[in-house]
Every structure is written in structure tokens, then in C-alpha cells.
PDB file of N, CA and C in Angstrom:
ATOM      1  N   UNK A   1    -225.160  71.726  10.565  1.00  0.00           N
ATOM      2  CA  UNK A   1    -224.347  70.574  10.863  1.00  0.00           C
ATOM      3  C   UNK A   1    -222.971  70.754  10.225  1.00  0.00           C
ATOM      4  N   UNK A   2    -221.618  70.493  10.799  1.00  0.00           N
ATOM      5  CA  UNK A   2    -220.540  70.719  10.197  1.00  0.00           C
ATOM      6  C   UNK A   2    -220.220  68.883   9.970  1.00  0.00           C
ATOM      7  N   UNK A   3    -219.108  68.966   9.056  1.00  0.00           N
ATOM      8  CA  UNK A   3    -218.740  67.717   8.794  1.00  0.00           C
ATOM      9  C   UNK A   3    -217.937  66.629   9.948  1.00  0.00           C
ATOM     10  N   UNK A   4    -217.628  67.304  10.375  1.00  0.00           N
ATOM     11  CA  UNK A   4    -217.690  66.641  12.457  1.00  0.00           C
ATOM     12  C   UNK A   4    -218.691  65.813  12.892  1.00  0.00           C
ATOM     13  N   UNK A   5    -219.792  66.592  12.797  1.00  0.00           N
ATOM     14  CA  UNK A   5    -221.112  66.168  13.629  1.00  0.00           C
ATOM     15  C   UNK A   5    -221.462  65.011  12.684  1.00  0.00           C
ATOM     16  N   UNK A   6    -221.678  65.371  11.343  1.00  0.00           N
ATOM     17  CA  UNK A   6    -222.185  64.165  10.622  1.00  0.00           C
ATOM     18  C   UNK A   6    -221.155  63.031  10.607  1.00  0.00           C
ATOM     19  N   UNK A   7    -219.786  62.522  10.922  1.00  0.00           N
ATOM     20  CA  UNK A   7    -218.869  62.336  11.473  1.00  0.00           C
ATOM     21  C   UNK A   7    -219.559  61.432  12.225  1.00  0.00           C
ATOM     22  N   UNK A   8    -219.691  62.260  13.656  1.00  0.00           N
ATOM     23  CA  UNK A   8    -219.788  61.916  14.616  1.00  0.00           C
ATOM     24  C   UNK A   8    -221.234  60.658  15.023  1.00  0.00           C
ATOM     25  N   UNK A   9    -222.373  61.386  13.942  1.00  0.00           N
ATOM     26  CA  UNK A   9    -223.606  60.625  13.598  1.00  0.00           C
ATOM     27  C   UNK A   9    -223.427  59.745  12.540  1.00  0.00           C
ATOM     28  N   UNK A  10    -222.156  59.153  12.168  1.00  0.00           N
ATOM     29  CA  UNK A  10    -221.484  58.305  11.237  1.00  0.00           C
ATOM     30  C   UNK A  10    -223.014  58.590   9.627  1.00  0.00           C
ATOM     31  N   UNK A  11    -222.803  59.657   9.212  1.00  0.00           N
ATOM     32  CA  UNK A  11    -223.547  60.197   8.317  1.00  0.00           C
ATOM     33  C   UNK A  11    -222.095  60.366   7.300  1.00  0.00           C
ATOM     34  N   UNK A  12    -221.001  60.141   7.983  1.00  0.00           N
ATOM     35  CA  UNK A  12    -220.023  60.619   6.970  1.00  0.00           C
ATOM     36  C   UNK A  12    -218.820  59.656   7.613  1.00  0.00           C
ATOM     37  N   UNK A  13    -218.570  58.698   6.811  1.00  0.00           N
ATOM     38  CA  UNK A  13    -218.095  57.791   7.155  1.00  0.00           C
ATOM     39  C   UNK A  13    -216.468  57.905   7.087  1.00  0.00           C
ATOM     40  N   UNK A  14    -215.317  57.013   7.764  1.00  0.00           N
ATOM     41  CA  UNK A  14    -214.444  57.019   7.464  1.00  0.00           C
ATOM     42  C   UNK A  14    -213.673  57.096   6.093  1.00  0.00           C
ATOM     43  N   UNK A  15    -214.079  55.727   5.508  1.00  0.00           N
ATOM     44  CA  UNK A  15    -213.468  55.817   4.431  1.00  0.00           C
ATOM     45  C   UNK A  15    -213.841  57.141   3.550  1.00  0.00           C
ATOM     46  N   UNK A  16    -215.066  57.308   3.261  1.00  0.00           N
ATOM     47  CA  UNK A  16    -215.406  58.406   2.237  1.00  0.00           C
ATOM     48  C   UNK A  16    -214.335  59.885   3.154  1.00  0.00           C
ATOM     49  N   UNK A  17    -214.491  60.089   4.107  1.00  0.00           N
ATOM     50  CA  UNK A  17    -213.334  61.001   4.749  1.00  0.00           C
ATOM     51  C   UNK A  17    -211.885  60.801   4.023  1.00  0.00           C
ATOM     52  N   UNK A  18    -211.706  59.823   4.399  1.00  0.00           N
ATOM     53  CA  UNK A  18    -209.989  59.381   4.063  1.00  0.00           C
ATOM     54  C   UNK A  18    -209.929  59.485   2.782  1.00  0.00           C
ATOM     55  N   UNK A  19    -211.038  59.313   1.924  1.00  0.00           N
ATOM     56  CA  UNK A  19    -211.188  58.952   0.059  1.00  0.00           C
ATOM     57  C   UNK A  19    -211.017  60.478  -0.364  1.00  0.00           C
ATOM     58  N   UNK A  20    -211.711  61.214   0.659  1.00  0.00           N
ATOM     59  CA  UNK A  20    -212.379  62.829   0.055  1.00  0.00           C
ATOM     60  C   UNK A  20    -210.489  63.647   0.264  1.00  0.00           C
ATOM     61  N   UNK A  21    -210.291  63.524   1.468  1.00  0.00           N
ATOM     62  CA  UNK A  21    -209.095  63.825   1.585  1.00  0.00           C
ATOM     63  C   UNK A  21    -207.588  63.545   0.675  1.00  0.00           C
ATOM     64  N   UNK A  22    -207.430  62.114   0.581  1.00  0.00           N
ATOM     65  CA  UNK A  22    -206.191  61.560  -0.706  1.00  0.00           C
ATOM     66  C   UNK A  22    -206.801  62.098  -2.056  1.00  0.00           C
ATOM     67  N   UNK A  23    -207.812  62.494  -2.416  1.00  0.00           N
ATOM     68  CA  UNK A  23    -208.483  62.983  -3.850  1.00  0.00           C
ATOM     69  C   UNK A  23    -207.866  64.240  -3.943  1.00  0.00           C
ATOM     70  N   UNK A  24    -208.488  64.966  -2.966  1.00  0.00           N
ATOM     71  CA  UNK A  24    -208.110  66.529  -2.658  1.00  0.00           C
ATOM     72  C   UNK A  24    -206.474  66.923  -2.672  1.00  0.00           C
ATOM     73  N   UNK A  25    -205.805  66.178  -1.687  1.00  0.00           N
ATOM     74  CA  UNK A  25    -204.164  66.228  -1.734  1.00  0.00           C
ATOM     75  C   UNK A  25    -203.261  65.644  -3.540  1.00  0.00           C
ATOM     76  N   UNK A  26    -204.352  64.953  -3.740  1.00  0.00           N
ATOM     77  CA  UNK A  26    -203.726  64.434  -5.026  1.00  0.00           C
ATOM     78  C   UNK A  26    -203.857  65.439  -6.525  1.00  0.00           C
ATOM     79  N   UNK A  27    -204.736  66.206  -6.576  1.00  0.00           N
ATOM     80  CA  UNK A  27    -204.865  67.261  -7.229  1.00  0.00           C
ATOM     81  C   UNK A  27    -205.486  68.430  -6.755  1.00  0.00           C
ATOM     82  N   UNK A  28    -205.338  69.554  -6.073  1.00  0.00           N
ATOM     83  CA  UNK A  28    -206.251  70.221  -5.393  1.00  0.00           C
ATOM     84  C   UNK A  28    -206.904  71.473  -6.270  1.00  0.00           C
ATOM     85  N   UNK A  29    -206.758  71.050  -7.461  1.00  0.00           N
ATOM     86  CA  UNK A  29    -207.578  71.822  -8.771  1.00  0.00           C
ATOM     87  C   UNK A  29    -208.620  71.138  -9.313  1.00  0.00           C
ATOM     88  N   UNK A  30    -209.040  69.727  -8.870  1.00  0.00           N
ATOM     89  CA  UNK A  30    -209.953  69.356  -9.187  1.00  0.00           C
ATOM     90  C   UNK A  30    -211.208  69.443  -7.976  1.00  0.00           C
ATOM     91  N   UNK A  31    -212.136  69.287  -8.497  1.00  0.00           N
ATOM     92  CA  UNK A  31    -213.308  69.579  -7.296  1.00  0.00           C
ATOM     93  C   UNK A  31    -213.513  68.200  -6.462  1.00  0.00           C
ATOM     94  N   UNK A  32    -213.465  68.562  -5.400  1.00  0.00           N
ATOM     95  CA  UNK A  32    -213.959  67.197  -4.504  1.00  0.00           C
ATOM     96  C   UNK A  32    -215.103  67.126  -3.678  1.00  0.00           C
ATOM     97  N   UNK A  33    -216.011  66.736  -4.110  1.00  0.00           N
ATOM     98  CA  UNK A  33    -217.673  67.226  -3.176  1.00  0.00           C
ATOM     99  C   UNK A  33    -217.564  65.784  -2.545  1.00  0.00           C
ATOM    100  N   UNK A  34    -217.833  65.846  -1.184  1.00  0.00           N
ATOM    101  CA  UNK A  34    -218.008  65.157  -0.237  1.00  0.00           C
ATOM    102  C   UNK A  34    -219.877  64.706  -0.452  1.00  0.00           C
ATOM    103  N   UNK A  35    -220.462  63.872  -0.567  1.00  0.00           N
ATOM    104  CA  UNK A  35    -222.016  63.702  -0.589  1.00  0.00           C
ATOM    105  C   UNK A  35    -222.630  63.182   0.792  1.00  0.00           C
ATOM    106  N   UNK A  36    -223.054  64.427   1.657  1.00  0.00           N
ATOM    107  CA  UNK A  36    -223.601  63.623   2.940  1.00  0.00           C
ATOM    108  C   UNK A  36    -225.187  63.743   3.286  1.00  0.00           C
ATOM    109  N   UNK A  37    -225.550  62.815   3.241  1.00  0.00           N
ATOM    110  CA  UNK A  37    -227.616  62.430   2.824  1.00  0.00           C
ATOM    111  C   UNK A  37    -227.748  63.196   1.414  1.00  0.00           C
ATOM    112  N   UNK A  38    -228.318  64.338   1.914  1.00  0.00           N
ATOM    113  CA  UNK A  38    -228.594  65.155   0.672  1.00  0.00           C
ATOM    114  C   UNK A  38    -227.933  66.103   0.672  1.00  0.00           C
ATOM    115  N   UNK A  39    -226.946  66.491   1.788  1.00  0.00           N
ATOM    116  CA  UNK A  39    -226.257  67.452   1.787  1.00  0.00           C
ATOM    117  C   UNK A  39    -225.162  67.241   0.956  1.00  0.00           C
ATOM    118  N   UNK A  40    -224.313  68.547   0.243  1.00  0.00           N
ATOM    119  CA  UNK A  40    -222.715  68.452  -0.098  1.00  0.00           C
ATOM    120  C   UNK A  40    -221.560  69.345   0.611  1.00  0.00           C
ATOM    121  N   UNK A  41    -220.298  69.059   0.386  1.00  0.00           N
ATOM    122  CA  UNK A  41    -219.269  69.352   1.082  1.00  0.00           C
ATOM    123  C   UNK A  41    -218.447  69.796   0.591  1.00  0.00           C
ATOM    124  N   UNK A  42    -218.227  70.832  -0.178  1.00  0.00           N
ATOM    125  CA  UNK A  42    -216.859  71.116  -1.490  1.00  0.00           C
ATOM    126  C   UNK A  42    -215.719  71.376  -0.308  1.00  0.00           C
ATOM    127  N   UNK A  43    -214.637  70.584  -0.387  1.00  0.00           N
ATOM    128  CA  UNK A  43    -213.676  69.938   0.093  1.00  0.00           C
ATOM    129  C   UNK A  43    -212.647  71.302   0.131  1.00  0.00           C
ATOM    130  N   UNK A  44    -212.102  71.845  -1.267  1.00  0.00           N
ATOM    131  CA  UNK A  44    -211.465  72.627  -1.476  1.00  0.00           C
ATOM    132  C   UNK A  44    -212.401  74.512  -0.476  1.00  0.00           C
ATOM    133  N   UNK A  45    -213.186  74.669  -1.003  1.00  0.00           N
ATOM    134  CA  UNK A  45    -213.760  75.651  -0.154  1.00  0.00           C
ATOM    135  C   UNK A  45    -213.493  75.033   1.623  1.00  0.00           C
ATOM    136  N   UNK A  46    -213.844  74.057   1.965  1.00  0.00           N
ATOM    137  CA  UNK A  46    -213.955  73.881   3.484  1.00  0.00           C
ATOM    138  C   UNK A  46    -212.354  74.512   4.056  1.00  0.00           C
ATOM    139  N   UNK A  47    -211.019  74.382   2.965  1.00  0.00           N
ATOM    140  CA  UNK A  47    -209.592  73.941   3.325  1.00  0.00           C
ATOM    141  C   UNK A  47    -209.443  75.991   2.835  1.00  0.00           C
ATOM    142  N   UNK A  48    -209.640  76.324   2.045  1.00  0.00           N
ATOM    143  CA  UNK A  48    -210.336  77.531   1.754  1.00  0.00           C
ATOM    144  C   UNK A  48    -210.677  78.374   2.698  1.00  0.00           C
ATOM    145  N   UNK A  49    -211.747  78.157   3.455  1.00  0.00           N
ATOM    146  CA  UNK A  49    -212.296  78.434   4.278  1.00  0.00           C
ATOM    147  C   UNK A  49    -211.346  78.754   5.909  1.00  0.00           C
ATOM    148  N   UNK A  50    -210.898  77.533   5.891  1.00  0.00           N
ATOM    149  CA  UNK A  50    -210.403  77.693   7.232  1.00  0.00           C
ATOM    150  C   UNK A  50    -208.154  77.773   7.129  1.00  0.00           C
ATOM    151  N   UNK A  51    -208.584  79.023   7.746  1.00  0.00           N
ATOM    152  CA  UNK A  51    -206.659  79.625   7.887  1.00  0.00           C
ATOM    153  C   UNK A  51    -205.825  78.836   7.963  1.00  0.00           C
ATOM    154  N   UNK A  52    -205.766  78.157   9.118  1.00  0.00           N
ATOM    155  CA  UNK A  52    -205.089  77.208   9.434  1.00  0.00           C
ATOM    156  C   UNK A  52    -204.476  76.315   8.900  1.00  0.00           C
ATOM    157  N   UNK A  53    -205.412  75.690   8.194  1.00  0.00           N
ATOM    158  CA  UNK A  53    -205.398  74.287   7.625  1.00  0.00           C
ATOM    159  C   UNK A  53    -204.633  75.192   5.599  1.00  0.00           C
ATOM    160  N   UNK A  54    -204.775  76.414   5.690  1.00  0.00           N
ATOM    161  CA  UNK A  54    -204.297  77.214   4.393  1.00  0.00           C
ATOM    162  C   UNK A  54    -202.925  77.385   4.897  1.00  0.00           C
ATOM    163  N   UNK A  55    -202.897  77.309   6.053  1.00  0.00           N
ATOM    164  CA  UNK A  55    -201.323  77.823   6.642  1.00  0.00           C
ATOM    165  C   UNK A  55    -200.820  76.719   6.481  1.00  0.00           C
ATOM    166  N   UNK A  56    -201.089  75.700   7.460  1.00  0.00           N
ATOM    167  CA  UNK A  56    -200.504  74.633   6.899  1.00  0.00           C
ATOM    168  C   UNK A  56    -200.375  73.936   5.764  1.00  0.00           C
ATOM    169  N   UNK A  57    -200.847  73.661   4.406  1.00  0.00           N
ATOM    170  CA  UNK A  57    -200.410  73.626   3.425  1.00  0.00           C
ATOM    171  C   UNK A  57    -199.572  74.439   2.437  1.00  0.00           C
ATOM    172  N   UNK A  58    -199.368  75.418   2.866  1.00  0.00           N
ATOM    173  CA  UNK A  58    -198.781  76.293   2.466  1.00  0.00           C
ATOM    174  C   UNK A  58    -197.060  76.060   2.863  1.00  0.00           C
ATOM    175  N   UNK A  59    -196.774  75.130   4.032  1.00  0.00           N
ATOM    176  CA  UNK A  59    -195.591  74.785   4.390  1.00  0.00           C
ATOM    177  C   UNK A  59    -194.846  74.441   3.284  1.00  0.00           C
ATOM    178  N   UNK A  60    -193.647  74.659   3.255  1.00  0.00           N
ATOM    179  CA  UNK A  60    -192.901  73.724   1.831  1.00  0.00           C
ATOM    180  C   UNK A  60    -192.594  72.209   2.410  1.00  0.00           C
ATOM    181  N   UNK A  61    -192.303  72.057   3.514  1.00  0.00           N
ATOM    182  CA  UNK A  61    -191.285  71.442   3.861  1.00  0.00           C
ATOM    183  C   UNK A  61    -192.644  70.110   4.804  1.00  0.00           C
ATOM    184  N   UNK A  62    -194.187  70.186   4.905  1.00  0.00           N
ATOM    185  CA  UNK A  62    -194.992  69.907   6.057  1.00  0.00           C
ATOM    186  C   UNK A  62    -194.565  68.250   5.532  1.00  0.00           C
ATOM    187  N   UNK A  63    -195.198  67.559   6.600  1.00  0.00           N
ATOM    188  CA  UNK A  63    -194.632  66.100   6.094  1.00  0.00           C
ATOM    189  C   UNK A  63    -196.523  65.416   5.192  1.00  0.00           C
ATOM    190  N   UNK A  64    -196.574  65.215   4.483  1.00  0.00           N
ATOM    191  CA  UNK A  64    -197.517  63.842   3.809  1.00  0.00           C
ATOM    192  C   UNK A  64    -198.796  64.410   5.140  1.00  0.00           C
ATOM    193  N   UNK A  65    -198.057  63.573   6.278  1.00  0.00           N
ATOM    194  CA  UNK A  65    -199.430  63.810   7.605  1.00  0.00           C
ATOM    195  C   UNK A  65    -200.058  64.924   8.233  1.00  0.00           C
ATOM    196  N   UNK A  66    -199.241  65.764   7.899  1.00  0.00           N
ATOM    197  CA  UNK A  66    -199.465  67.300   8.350  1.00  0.00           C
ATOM    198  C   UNK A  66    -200.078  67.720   7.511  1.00  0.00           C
ATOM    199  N   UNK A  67    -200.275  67.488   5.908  1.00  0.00           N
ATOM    200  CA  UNK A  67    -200.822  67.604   5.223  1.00  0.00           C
ATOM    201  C   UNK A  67    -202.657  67.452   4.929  1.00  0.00           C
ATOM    202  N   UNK A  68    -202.429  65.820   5.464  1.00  0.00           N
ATOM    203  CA  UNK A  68    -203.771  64.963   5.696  1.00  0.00           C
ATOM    204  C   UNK A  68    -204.769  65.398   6.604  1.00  0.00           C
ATOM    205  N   UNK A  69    -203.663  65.900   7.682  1.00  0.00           N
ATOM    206  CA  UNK A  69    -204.563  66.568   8.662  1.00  0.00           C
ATOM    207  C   UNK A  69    -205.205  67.609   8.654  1.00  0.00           C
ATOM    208  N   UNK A  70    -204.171  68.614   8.039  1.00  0.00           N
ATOM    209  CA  UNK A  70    -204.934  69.975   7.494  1.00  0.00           C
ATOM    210  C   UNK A  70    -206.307  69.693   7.003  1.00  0.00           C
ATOM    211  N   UNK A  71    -206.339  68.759   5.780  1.00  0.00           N
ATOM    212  CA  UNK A  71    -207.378  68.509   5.297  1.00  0.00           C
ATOM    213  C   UNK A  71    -208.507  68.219   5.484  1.00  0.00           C
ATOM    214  N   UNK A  72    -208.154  67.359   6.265  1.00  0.00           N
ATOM    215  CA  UNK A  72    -209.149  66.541   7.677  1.00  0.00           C
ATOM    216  C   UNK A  72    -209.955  67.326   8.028  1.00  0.00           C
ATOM    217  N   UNK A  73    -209.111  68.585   9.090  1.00  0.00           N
ATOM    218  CA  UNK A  73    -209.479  69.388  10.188  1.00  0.00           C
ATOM    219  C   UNK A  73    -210.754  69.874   9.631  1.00  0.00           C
ATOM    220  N   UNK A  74    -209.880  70.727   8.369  1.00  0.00           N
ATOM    221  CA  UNK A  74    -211.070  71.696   7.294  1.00  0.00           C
ATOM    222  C   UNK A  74    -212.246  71.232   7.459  1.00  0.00           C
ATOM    223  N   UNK A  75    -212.475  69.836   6.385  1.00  0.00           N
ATOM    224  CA  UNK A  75    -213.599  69.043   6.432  1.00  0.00           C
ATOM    225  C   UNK A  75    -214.277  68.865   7.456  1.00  0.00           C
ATOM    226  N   UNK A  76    -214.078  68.517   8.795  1.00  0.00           N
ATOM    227  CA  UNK A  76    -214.724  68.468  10.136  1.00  0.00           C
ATOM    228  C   UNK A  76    -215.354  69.780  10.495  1.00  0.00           C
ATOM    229  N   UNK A  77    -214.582  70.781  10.729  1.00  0.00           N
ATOM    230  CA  UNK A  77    -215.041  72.071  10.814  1.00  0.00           C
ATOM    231  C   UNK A  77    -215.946  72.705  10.036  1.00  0.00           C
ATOM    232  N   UNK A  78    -216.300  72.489   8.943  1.00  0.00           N
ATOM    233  CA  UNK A  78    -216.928  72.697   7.567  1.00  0.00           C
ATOM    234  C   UNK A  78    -218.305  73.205   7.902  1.00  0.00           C
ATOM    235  N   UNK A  79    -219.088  73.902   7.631  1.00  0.00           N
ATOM    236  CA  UNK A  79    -220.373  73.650   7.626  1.00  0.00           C
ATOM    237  C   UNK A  79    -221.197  72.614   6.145  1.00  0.00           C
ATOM    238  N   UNK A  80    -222.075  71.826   6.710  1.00  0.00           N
ATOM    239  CA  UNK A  80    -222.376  70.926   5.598  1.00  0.00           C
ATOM    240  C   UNK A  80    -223.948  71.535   5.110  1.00  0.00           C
ATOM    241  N   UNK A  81    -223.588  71.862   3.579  1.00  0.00           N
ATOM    242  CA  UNK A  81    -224.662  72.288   2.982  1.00  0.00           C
ATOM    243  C   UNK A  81    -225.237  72.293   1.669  1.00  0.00           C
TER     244      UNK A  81
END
């Protein structure tokens, strides 16, 4: 299951999304585990994990939302385990 699907099976709710994400952007040296049933989600590995979303933070200049999204994406794409 990636963090999409549980998402999608509201196993992973908005807010805790939006919470896991402003945590992560706000220090991204601290660990941010996402908790879904019994599964976990390390936030930083998911953003880690996927290029893209490394490319895009990596922008100097990306705006706040471009940011959020990166983050987002990661997390959705994620495998949850």
C-alpha cells in the first residue's frame, strides 16, 4: 500500500497529511513518522526516496507551495511500511 491508497481508503487522513508535511518543511532534520493503522511512514526517506520531489526542493528560489507539494507527492507515492 503506498500513502495514496491509504489516502484514498481515508486510512490517512487530511489533516495528519497536511500536519506530517508543515513538520517536515519546518525542520527537515528532525524525523517525521507518519502512523497509518499499524503501519509507519518516515516522511524524510519517502522525499528521499523520490527525485523529483529532491529536485524540487532543492530549488532556491521554489515558492512555500511548490515546496508543500513536493512533500505531498513523496508521501503519496511512498510505500507504507
Amino acid at each position: 500500500m503506498t500513502g495514496g491508497e491509504a489516502f484514498r481508503a481515508k486510512l490517512l487522513t487530511r489533516d495528519a497529511l497536511d500536519a506530517s508535511v508543515s513538520a517536515y518543511l519546518a525542520d527537515p532534520s528532525q524525523p517525521v513518522v507518519l502512523e497509518i493503522g499499524d503501519k509507519r511512514l518516515d516522511v524524510a526517506a519517502a522525499v528521499l526516496a523520490h527525485k523529483w520531489s529532491t529536485d524540487e526542493l532543492a530549488v532556491e528560489d521554489a515558492t512555500p507551495e511548490r515546496r508543500r507539494q513536493a512533500v505531498r507527492t513523496a508521501v503519496l507515492v511512498a510505500p507504507v511500511g
